[in-house]
Protein backbone atom coordinates (compact mmCIF):
# COMPACT_ATOMS: atom_id res chain seq x y z
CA UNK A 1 -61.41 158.72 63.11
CA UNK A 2 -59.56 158.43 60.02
CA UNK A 3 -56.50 157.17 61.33
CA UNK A 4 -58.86 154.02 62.75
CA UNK A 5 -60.42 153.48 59.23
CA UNK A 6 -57.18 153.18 57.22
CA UNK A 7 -55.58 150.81 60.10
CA UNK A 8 -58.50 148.30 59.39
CA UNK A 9 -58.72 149.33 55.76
CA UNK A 10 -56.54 147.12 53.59
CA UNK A 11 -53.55 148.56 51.73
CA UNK A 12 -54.69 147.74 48.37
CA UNK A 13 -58.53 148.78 49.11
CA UNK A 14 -57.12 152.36 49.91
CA UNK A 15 -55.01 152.40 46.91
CA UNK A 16 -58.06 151.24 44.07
CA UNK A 17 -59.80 153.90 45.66
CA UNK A 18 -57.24 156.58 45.48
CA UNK A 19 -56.69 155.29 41.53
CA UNK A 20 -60.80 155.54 40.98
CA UNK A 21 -61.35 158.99 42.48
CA UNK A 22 -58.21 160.53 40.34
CA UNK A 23 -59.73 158.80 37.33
CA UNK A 24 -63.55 160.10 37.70
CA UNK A 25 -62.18 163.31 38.91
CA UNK A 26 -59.96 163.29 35.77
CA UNK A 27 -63.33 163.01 33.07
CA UNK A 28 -65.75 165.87 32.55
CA UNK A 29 -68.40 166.19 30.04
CA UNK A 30 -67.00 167.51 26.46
CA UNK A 31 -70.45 168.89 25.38
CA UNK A 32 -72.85 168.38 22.99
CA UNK A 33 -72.03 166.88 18.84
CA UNK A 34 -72.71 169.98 16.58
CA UNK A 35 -73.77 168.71 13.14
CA UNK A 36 -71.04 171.40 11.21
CA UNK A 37 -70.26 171.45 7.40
CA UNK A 38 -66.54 171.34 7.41
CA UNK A 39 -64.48 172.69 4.44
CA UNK A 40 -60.54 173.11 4.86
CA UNK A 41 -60.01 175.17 7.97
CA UNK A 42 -63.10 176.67 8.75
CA UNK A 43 -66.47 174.70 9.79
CA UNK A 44 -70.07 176.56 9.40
CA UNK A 45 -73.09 175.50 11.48
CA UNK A 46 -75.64 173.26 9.76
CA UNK A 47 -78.82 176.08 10.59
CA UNK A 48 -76.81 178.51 8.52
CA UNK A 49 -76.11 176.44 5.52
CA UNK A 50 -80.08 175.48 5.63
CA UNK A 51 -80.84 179.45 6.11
CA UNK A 52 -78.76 180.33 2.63
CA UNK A 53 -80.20 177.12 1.21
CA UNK A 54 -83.72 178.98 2.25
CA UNK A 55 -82.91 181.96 0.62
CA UNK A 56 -82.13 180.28 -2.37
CA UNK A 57 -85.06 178.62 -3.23
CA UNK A 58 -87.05 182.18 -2.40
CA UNK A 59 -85.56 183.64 -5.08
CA UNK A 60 -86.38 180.43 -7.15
CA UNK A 61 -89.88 180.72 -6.34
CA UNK A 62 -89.90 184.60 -7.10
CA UNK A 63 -88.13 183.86 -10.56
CA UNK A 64 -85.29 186.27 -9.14
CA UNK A 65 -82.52 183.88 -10.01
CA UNK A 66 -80.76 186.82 -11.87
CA UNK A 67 -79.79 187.60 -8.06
CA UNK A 68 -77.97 184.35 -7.92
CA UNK A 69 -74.56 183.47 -9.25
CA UNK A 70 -74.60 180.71 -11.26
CA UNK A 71 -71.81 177.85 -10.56
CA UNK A 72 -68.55 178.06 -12.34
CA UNK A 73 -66.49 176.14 -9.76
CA UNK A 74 -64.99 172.25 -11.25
CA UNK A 75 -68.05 169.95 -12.05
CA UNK A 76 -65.71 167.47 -10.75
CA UNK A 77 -66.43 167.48 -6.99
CA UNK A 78 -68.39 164.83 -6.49
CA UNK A 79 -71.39 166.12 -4.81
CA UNK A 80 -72.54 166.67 -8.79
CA UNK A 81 -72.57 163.23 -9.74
CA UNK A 82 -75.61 162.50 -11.41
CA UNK A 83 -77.47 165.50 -11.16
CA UNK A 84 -78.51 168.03 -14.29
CA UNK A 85 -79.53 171.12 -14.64
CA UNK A 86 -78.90 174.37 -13.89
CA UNK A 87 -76.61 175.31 -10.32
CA UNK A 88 -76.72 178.12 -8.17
CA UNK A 89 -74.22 179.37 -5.70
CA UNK A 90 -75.09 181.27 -2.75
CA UNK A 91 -72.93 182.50 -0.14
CA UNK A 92 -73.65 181.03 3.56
CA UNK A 93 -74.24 184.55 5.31
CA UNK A 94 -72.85 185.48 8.74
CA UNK A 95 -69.55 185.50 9.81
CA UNK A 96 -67.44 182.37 9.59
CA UNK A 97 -67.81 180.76 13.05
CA UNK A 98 -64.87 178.87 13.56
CA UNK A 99 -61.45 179.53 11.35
CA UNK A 100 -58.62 176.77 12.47
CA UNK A 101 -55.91 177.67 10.22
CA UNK A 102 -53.21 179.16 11.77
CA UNK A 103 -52.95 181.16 8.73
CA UNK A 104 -55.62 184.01 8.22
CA UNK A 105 -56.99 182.30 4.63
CA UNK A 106 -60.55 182.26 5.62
CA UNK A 107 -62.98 179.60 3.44
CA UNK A 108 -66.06 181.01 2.30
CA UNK A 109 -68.77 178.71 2.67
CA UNK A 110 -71.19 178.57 -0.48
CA UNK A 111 -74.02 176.18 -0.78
CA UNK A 112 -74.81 174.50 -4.45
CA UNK A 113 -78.27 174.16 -5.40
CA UNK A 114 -79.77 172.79 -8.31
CA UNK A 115 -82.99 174.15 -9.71
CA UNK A 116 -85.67 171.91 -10.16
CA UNK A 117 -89.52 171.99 -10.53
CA UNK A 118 -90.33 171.85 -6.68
CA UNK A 119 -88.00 174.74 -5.89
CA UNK A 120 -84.48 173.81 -5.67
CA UNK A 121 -82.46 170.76 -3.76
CA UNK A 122 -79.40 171.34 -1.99
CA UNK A 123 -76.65 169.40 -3.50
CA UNK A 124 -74.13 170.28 -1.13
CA UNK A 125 -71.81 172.94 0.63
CA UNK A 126 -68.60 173.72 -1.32
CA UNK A 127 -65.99 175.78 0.37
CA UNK A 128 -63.96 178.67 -1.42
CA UNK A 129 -60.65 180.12 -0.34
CA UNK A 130 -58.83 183.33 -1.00
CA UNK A 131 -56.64 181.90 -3.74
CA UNK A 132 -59.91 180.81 -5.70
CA UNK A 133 -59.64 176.56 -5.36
CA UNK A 134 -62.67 174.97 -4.71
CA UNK A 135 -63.60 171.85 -1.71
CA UNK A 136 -66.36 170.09 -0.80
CA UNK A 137 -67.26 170.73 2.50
CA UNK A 138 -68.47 167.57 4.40
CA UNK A 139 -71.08 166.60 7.05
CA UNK A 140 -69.39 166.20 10.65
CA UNK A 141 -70.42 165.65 14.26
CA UNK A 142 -67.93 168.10 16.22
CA UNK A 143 -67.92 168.11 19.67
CA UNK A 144 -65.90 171.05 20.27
CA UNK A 145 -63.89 174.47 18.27
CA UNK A 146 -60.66 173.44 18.29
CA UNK A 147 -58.42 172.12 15.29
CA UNK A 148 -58.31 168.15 16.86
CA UNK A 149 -61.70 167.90 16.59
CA UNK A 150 -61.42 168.54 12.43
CA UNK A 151 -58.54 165.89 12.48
CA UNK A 152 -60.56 162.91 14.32
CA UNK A 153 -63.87 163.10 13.41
């Protein structure tokens, strides 16, 4: 039976066919964008940096803030453009997700908050290595864990 459908099959029809099966066959789904604060190597998963950013304005509320550290880090970075007042660090807790560097330097993740009247904004996620030097960490969409999707997105 198959030997009479590619005798009155056409060449070139059996060929495009061959090319679009190898091509679907070829794509599978990459899986859902993960909003991620990136910083250096290591990426941390937007519900934790909102859980330590929680935490933080607790202690606010509870007029604990002698349980915070206050910033030291370069008021250079320039998630701190603009804003006044007094800045609180707080580590991101859990375990580091991901760590790309092919190194072992991890980056602790640390979100910034500034204390205001209604409890506290986040002003952003700054990133902290071993060696002590500070980076922003940014907003990304990643799609996946591995080190090309810090390079392209």
């Amino acid at each position: 039976m198959l030997y009479t459908h590619l005798k009155k099959t056409p060449l070139l029809l059996i060929f495009m066919q061959i090319i679009l099966i190898s091509m679907v066959h070829g794509t599978r789904k990459q899986g859902k964008l993960k909003e991620m604060y990136v910083c250096g190597n290591s990426a941390y998963p937007l519900r934790a940096v909102e859980n330590a950013f929680v935490s933080v304005t607790r202690l606010f509320r509870k007029g604990k803030t002698n349980q915070l550290i206050p910033y030291t880090g370069t008021t250079r970075l320039p998630i701190f453009k603009g804003w006044t007042g007094d800045y609180y660090e707080a580590k991101v807790k859990g375990s580091i997700l991901w760590d790309f560097s092919s190194t072992k330097r991890k980056v602790k993740g640390y979100v910034v908050v500034n204390k205001g009247r209604e409890g506290g904004s986040l002003i952003g996620v700054v990133g902290i290595s071993d060696d002590g030097t500070y980076s922003v960490c940014e907003k990304k969409n990643l799609r996946s864990t591995r080190s090309s999707a810090l390079k392209y997105n």
